[in-house]
PDB file of N, CA and C in Angstrom:
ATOM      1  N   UNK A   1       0.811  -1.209   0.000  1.00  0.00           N
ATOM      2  CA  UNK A   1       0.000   0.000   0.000  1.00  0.00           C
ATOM      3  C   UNK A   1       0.852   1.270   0.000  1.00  0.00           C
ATOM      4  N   UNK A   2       2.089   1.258  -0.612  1.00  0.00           N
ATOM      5  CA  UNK A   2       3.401   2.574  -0.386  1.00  0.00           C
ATOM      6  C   UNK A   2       2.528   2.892  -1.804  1.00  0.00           C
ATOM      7  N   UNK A   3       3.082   4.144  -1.686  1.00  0.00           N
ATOM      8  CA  UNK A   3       2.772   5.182  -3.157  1.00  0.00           C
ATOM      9  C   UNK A   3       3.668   5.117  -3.803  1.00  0.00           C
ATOM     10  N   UNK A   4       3.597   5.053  -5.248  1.00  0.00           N
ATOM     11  CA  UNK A   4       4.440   4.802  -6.472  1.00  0.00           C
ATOM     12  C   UNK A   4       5.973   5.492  -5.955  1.00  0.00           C
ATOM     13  N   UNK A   5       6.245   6.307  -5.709  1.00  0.00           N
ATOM     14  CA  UNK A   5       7.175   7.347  -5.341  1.00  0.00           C
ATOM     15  C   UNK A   5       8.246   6.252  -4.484  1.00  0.00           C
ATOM     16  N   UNK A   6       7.521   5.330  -3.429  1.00  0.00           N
ATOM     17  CA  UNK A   6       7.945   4.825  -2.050  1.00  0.00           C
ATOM     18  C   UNK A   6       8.049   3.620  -1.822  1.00  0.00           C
ATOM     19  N   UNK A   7       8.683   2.587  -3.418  1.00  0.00           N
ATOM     20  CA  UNK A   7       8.478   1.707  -2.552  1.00  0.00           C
ATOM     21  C   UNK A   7       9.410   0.742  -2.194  1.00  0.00           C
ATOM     22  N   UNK A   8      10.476   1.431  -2.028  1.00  0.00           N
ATOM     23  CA  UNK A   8      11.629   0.162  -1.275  1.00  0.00           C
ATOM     24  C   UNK A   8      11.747   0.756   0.334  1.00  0.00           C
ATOM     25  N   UNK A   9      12.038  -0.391   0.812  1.00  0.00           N
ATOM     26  CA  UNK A   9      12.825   0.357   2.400  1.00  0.00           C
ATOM     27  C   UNK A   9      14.610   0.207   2.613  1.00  0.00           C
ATOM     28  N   UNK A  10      15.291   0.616   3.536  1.00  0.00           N
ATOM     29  CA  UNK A  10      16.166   0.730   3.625  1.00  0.00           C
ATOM     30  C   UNK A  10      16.476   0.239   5.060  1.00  0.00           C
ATOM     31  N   UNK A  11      17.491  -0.964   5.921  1.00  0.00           N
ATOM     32  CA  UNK A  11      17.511  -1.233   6.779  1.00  0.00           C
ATOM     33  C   UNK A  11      18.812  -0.432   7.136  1.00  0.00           C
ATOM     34  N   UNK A  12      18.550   0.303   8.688  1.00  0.00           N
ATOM     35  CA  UNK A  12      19.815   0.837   8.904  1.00  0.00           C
ATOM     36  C   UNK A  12      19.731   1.274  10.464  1.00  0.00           C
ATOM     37  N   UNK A  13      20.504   0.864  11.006  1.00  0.00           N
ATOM     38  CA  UNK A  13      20.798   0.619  12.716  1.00  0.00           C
ATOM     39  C   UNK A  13      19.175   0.373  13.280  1.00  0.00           C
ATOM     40  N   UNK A  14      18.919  -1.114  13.176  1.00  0.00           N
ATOM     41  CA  UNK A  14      17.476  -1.485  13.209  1.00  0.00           C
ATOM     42  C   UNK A  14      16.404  -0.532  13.132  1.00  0.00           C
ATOM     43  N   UNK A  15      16.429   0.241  11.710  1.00  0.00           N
ATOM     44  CA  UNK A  15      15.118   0.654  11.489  1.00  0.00           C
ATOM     45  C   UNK A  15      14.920   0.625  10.315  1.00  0.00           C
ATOM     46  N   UNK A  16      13.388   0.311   9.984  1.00  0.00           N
ATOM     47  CA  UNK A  16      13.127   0.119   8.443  1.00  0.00           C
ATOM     48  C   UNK A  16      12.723   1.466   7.851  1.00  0.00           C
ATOM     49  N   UNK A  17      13.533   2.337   6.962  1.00  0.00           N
ATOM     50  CA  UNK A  17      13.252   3.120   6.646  1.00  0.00           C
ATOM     51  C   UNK A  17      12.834   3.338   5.242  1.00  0.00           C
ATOM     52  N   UNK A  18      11.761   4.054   5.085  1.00  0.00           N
ATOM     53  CA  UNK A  18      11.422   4.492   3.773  1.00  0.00           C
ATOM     54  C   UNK A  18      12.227   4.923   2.627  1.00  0.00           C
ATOM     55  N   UNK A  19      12.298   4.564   1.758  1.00  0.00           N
ATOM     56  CA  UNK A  19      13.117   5.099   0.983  1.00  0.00           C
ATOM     57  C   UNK A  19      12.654   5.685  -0.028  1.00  0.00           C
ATOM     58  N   UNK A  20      12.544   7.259  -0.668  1.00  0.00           N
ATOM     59  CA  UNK A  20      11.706   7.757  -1.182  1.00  0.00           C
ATOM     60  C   UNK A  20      12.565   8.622  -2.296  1.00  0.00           C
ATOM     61  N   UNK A  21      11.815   8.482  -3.569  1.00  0.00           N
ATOM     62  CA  UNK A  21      12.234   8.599  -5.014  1.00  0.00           C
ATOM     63  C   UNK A  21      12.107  10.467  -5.168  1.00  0.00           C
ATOM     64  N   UNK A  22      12.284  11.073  -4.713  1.00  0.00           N
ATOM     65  CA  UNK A  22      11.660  12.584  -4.845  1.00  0.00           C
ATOM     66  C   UNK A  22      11.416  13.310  -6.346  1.00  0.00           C
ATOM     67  N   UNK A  23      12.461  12.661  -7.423  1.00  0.00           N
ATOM     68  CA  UNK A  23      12.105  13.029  -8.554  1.00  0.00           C
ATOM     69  C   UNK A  23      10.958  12.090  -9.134  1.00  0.00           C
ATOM     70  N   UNK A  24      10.794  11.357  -8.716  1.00  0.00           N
ATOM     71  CA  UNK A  24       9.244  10.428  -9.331  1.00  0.00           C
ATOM     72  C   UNK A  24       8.166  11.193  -8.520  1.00  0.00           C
ATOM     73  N   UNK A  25       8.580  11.472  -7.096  1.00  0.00           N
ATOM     74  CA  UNK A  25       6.921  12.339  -6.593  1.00  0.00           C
ATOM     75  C   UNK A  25       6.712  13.471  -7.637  1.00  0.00           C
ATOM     76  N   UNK A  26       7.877  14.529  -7.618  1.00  0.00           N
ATOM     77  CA  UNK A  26       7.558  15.852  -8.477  1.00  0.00           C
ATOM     78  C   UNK A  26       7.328  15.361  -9.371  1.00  0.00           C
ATOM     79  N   UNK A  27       7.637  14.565 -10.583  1.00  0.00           N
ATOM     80  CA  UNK A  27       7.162  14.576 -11.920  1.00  0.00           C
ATOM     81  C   UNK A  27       5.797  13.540 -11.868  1.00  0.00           C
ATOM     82  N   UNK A  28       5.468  12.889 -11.143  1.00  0.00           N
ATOM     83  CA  UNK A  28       4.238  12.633 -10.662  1.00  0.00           C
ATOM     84  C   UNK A  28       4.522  11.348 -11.643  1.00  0.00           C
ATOM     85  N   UNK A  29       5.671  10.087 -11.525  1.00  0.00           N
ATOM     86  CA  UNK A  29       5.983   9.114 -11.858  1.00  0.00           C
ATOM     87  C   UNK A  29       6.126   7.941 -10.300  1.00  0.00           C
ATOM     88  N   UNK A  30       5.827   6.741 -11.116  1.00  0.00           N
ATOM     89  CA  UNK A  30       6.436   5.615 -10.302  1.00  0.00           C
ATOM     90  C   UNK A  30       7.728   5.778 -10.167  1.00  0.00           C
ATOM     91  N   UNK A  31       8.593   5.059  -9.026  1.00  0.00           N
ATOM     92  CA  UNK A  31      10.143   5.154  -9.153  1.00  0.00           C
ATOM     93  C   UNK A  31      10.627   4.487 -10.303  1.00  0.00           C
ATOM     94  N   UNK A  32      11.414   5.395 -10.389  1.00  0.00           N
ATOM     95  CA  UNK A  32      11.684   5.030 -12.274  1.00  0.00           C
ATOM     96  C   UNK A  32      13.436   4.542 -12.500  1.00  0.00           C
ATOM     97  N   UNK A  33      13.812   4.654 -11.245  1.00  0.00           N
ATOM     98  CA  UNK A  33      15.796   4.487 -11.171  1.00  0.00           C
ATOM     99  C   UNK A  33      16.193   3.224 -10.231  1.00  0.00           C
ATOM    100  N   UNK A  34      17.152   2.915 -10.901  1.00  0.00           N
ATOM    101  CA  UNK A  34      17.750   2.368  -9.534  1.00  0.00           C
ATOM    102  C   UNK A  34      18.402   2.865  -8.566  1.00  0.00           C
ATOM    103  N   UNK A  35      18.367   2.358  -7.232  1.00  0.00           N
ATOM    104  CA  UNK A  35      18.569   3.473  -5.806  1.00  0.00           C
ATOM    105  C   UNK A  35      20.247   2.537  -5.946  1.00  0.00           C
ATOM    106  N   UNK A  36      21.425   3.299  -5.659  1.00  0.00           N
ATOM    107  CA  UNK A  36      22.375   3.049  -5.541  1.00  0.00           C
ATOM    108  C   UNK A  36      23.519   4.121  -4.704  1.00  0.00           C
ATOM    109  N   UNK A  37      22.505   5.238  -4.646  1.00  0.00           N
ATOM    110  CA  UNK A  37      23.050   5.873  -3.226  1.00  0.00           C
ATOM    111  C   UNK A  37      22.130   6.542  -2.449  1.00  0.00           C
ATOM    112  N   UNK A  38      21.941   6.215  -1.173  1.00  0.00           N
ATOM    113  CA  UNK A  38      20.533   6.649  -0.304  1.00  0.00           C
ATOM    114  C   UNK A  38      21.500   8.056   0.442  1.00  0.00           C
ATOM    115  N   UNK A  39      20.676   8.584   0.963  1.00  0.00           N
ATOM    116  CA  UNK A  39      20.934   9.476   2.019  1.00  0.00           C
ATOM    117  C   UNK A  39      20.311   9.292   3.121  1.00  0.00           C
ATOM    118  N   UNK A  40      20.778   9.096   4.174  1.00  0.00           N
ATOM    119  CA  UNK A  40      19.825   8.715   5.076  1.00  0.00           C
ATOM    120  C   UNK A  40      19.841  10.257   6.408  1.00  0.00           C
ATOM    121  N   UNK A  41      18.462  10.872   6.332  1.00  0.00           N
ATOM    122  CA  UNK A  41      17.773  12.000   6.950  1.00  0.00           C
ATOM    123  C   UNK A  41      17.148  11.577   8.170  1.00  0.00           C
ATOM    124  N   UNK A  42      17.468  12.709   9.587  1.00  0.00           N
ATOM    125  CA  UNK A  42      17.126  12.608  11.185  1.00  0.00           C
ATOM    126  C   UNK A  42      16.627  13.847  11.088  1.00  0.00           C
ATOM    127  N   UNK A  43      15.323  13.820  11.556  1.00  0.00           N
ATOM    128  CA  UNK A  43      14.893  15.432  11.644  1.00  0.00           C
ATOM    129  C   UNK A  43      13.405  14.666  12.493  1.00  0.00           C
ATOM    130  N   UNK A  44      13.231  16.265  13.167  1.00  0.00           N
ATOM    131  CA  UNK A  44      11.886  15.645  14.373  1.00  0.00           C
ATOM    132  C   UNK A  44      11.248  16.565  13.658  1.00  0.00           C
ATOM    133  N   UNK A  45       9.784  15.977  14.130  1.00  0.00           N
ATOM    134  CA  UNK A  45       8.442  16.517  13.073  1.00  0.00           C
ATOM    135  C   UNK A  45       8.422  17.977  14.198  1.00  0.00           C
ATOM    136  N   UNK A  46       8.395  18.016  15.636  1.00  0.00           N
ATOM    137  CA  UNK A  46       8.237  18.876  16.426  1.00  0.00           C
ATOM    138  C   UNK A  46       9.316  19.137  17.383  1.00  0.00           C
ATOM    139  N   UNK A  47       9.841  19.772  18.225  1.00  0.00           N
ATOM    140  CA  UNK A  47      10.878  19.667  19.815  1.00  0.00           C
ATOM    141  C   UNK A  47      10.063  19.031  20.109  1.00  0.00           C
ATOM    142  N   UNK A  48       9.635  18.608  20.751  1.00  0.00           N
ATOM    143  CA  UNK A  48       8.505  18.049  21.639  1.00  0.00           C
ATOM    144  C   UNK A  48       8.553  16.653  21.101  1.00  0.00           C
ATOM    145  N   UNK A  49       9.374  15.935  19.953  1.00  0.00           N
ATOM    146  CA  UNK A  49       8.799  14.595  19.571  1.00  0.00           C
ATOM    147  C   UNK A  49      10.233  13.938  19.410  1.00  0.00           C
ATOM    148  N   UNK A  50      10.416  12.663  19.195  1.00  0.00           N
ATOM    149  CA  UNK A  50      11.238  11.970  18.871  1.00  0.00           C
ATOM    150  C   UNK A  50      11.907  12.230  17.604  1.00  0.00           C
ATOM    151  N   UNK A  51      13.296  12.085  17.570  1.00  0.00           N
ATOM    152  CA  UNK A  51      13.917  11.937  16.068  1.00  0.00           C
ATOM    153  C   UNK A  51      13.421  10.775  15.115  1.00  0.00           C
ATOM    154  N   UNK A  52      12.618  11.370  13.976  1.00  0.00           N
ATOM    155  CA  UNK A  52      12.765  10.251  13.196  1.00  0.00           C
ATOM    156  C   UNK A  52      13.760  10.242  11.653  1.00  0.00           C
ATOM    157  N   UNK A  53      13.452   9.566  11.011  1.00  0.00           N
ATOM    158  CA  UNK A  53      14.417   8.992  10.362  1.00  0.00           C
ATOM    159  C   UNK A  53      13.648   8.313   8.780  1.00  0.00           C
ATOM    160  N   UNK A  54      14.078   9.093   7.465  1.00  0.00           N
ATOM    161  CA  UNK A  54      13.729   8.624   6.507  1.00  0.00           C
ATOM    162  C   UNK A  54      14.938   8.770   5.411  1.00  0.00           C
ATOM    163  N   UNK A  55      15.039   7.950   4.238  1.00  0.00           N
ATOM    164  CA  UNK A  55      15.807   7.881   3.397  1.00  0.00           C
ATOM    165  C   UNK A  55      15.551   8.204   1.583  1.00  0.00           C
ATOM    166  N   UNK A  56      16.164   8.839   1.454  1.00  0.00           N
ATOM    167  CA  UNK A  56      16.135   9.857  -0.127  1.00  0.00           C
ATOM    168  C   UNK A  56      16.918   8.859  -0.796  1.00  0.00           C
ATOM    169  N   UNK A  57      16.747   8.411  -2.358  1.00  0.00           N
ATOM    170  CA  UNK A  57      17.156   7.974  -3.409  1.00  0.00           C
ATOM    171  C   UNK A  57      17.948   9.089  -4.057  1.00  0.00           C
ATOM    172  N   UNK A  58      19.126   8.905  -4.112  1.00  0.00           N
ATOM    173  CA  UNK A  58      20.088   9.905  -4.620  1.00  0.00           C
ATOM    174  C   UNK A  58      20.391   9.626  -5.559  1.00  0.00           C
ATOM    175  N   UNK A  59      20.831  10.450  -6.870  1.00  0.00           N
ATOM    176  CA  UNK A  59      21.627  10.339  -8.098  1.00  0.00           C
ATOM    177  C   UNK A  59      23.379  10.506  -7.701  1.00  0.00           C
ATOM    178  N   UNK A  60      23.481  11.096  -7.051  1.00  0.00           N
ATOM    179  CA  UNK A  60      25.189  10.522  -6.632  1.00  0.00           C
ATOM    180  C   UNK A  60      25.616  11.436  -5.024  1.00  0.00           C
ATOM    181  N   UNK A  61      26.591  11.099  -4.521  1.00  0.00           N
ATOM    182  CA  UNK A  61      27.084  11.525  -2.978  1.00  0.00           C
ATOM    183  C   UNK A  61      26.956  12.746  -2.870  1.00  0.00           C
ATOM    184  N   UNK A  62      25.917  12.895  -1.809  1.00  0.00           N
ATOM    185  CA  UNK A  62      25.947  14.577  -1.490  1.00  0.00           C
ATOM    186  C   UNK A  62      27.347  15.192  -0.676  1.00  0.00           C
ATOM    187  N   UNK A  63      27.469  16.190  -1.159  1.00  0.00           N
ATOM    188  CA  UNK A  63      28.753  17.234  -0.675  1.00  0.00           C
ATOM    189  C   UNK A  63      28.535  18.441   0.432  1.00  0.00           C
ATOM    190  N   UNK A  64      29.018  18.239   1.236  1.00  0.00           N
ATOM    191  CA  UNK A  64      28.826  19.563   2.545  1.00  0.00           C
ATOM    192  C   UNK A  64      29.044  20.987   1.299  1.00  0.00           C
ATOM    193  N   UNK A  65      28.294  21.730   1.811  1.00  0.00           N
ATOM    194  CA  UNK A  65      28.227  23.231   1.044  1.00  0.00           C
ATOM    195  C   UNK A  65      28.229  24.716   2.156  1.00  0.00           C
ATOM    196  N   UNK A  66      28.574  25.969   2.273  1.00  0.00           N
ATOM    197  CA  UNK A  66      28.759  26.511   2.865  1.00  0.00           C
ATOM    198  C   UNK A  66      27.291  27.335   2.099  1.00  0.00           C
ATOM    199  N   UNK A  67      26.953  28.029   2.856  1.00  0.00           N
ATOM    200  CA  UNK A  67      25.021  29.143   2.321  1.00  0.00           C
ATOM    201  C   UNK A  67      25.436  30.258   2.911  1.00  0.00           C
ATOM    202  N   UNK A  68      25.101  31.246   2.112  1.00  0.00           N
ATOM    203  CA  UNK A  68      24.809  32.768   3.282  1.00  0.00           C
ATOM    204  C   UNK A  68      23.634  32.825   2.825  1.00  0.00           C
ATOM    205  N   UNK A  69      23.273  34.283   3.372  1.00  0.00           N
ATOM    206  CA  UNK A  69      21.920  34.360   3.050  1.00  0.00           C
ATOM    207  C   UNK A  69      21.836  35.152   1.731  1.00  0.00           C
ATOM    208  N   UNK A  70      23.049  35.483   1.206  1.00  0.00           N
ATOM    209  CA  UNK A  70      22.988  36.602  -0.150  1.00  0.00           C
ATOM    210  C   UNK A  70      22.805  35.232  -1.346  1.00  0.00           C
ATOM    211  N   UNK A  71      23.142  34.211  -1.110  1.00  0.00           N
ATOM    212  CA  UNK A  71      22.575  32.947  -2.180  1.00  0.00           C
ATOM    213  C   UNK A  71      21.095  32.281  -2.007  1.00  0.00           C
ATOM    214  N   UNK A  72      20.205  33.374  -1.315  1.00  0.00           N
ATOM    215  CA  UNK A  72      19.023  33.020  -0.887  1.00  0.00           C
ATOM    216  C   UNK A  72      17.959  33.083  -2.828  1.00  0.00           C
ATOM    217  N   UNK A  73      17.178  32.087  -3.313  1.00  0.00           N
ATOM    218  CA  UNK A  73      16.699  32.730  -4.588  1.00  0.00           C
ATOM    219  C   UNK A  73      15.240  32.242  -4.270  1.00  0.00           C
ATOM    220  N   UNK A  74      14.190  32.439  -5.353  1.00  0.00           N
ATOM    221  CA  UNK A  74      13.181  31.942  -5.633  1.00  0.00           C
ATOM    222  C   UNK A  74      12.849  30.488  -5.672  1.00  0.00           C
ATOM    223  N   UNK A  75      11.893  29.525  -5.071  1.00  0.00           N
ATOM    224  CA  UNK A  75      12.168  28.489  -5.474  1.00  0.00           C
ATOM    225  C   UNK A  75      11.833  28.340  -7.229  1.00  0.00           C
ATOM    226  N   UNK A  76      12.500  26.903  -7.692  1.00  0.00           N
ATOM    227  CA  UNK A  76      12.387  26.677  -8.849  1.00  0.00           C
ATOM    228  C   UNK A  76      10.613  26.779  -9.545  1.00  0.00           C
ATOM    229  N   UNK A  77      10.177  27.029 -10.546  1.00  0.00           N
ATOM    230  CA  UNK A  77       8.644  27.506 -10.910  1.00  0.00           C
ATOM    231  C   UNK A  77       8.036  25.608 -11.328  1.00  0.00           C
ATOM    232  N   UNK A  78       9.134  25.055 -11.856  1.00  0.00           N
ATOM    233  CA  UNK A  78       9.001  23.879 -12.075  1.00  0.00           C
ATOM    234  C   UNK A  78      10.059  22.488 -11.889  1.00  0.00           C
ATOM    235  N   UNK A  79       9.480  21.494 -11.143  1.00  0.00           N
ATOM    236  CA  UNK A  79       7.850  20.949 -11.200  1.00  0.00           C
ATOM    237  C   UNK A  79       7.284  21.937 -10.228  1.00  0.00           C
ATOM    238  N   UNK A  80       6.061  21.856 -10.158  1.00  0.00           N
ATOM    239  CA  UNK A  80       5.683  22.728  -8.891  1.00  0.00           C
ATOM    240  C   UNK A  80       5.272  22.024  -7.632  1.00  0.00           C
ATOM    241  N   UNK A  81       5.687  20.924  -7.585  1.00  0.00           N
ATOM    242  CA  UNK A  81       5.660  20.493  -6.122  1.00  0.00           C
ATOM    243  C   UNK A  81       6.805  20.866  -5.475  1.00  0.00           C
ATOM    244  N   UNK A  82       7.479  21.773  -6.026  1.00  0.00           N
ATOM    245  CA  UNK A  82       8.730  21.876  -4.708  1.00  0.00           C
ATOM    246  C   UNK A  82       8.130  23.327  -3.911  1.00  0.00           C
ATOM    247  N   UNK A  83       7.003  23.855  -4.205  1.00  0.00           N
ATOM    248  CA  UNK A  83       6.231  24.733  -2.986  1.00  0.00           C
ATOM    249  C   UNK A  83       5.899  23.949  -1.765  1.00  0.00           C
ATOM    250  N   UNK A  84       5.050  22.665  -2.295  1.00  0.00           N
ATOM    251  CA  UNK A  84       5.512  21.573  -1.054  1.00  0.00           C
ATOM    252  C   UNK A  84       5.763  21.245  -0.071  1.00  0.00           C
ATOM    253  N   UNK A  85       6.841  20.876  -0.577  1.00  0.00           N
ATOM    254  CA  UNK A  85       8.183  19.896   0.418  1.00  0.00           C
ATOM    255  C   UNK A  85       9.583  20.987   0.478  1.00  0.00           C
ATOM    256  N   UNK A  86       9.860  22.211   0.211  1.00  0.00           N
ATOM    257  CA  UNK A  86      10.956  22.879   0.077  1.00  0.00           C
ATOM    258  C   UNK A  86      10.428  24.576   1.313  1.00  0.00           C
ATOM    259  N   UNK A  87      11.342  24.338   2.039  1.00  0.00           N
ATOM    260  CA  UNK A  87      11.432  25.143   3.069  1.00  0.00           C
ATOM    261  C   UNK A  87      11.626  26.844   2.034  1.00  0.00           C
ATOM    262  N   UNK A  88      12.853  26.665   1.560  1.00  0.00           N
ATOM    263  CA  UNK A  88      13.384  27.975   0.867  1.00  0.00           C
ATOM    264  C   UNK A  88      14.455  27.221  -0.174  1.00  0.00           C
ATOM    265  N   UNK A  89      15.157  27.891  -1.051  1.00  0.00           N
ATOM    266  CA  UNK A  89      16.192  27.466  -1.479  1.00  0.00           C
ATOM    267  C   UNK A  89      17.648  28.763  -1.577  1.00  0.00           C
ATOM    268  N   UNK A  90      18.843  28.025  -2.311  1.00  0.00           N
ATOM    269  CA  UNK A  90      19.906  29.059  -2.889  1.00  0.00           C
ATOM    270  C   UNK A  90      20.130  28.675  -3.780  1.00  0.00           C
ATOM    271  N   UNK A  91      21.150  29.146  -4.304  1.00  0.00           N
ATOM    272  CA  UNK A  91      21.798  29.400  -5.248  1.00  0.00           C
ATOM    273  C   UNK A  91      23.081  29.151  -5.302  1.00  0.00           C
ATOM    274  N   UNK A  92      23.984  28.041  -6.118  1.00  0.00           N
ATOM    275  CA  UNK A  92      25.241  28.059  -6.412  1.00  0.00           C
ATOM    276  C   UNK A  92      25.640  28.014  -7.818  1.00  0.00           C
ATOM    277  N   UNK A  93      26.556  28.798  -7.956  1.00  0.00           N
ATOM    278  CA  UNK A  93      26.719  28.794  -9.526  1.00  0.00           C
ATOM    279  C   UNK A  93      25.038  29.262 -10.405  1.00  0.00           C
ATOM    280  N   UNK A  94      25.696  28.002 -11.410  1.00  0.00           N
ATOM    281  CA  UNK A  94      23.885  28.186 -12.007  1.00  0.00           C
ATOM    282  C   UNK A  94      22.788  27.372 -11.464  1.00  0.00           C
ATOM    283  N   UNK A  95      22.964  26.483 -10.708  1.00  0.00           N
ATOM    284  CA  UNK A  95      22.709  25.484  -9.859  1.00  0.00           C
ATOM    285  C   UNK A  95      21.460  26.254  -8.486  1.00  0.00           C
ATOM    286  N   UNK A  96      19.919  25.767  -8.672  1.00  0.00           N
ATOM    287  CA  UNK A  96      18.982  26.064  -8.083  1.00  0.00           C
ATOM    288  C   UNK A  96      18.614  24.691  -6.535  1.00  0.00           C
ATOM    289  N   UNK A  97      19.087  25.186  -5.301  1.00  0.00           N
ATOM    290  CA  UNK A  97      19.216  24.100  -4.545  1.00  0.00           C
ATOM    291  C   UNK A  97      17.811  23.830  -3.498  1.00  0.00           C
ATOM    292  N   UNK A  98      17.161  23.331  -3.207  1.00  0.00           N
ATOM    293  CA  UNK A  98      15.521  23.261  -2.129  1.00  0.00           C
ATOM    294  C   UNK A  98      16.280  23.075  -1.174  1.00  0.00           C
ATOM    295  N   UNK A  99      15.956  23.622  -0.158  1.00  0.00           N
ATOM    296  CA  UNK A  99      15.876  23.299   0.920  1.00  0.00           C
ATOM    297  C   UNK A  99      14.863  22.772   1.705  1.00  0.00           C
ATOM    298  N   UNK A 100      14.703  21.384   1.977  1.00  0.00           N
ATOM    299  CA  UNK A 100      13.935  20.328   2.226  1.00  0.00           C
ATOM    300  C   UNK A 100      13.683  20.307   3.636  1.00  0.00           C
ATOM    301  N   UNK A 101      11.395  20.177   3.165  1.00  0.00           N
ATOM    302  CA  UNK A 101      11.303  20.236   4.509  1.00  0.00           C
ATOM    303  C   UNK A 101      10.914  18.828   4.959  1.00  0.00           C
ATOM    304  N   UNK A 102      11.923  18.272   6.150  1.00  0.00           N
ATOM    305  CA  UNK A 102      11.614  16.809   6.418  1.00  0.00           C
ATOM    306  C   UNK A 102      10.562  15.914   6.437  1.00  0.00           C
ATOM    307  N   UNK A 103       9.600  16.559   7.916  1.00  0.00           N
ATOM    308  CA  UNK A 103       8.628  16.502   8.674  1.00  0.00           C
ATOM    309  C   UNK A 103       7.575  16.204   7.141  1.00  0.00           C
ATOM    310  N   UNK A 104       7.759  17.481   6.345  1.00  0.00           N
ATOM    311  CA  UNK A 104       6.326  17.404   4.959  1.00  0.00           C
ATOM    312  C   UNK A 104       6.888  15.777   4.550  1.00  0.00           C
ATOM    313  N   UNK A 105       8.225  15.883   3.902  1.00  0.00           N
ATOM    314  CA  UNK A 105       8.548  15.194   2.826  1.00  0.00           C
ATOM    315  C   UNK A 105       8.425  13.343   3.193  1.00  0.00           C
ATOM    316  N   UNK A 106       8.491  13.132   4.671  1.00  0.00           N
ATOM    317  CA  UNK A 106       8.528  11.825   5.008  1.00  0.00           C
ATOM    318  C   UNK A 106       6.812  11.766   5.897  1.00  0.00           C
ATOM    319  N   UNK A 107       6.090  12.659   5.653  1.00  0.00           N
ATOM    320  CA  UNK A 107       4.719  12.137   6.591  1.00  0.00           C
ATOM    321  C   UNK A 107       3.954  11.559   5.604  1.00  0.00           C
ATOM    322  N   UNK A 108       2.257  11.566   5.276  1.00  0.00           N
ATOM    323  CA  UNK A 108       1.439  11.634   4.975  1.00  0.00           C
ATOM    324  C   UNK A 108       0.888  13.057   3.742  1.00  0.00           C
ATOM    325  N   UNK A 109       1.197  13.791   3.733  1.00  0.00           N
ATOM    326  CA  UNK A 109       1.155  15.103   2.966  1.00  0.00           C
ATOM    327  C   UNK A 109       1.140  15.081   1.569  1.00  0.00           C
ATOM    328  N   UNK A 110       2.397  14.230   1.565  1.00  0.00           N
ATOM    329  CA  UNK A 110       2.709  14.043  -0.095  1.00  0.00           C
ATOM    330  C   UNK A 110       1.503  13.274  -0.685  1.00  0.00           C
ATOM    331  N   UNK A 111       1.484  12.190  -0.012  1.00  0.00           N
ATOM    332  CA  UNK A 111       0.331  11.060  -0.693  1.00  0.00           C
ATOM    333  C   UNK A 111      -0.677  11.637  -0.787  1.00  0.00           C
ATOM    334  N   UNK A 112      -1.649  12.429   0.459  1.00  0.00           N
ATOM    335  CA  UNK A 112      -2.443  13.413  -0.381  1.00  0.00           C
ATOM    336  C   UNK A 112      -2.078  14.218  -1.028  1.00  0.00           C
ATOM    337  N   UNK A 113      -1.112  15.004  -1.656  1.00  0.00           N
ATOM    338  CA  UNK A 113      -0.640  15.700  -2.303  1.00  0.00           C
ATOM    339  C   UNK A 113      -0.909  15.196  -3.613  1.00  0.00           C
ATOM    340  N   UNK A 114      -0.525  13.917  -3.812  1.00  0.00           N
ATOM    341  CA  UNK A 114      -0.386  13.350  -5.256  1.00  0.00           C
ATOM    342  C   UNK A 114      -1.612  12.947  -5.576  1.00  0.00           C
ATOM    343  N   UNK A 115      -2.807  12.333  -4.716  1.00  0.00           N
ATOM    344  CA  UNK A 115      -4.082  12.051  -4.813  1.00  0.00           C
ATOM    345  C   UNK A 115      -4.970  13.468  -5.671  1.00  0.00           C
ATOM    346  N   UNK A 116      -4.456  14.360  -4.974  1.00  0.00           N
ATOM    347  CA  UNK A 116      -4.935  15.445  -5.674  1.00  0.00           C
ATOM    348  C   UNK A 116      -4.691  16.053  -6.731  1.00  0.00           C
ATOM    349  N   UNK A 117      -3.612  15.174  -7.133  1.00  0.00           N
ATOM    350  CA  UNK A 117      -2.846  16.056  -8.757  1.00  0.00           C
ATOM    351  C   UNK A 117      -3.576  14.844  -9.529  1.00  0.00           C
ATOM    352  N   UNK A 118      -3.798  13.976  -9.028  1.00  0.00           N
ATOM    353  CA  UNK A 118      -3.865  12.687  -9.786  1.00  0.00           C
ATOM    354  C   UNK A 118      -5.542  12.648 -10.545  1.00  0.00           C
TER     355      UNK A 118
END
């Protein structure tokens, strides 16, 4: 019963974590790649709640990056689900980056999200 977007898990220090396709949610596809590098994300939905823990399908190893706020831009216009799941974004180079909001991107939200585009 996972949504097209969601459906492998990922085992990692005993927990089964979701592992979720983010370019198949925005373009409003089944997972369409093979997962061969995950990222694995800790972020609490509230202070008040436990850390949880979900995992992103990556196209290759993410790199630590330094932000000010003068690389602050618009988010991207398309797809338009990154109003969404994207906190704010910057800017490097020519390169348009989301800044991802956890709590949206690993709850319930999306799936209605996509029910409704659908």
């Amino acid at each position: 019963l996972s949504p097209p977007y969601c459906r492998h898990v990922l085992i990692w220090q005993d927990h089964i974590l979701p592992l979720m396709d983010l370019a198949a949610w925005l373009n409003g596809q089944s997972e369409r790649r093979e997962h061969k590098v995950a990222g694995i994300l800790a972020f609490q939905p509230r202070r008040d709640q436990e850390v949880r823990y979900g995992a992103l399908s990556l196209a290759a190893t993410p790199i630590r990056a330094q932000v000010d706020d003068q690389q602050a831009c618009d988010l991207p216009a398309h797809p338009s689900g990154w109003k969404r799941l994207a906190l704010s974004c910057f800017q490097q180079g020519n390169r348009i980056i989301p800044i991802l909001d956890l709590p949206t991107l690993f709850s319930d939200a999306l799936t209605k999200a996509s029910q409704v585009r659908s």
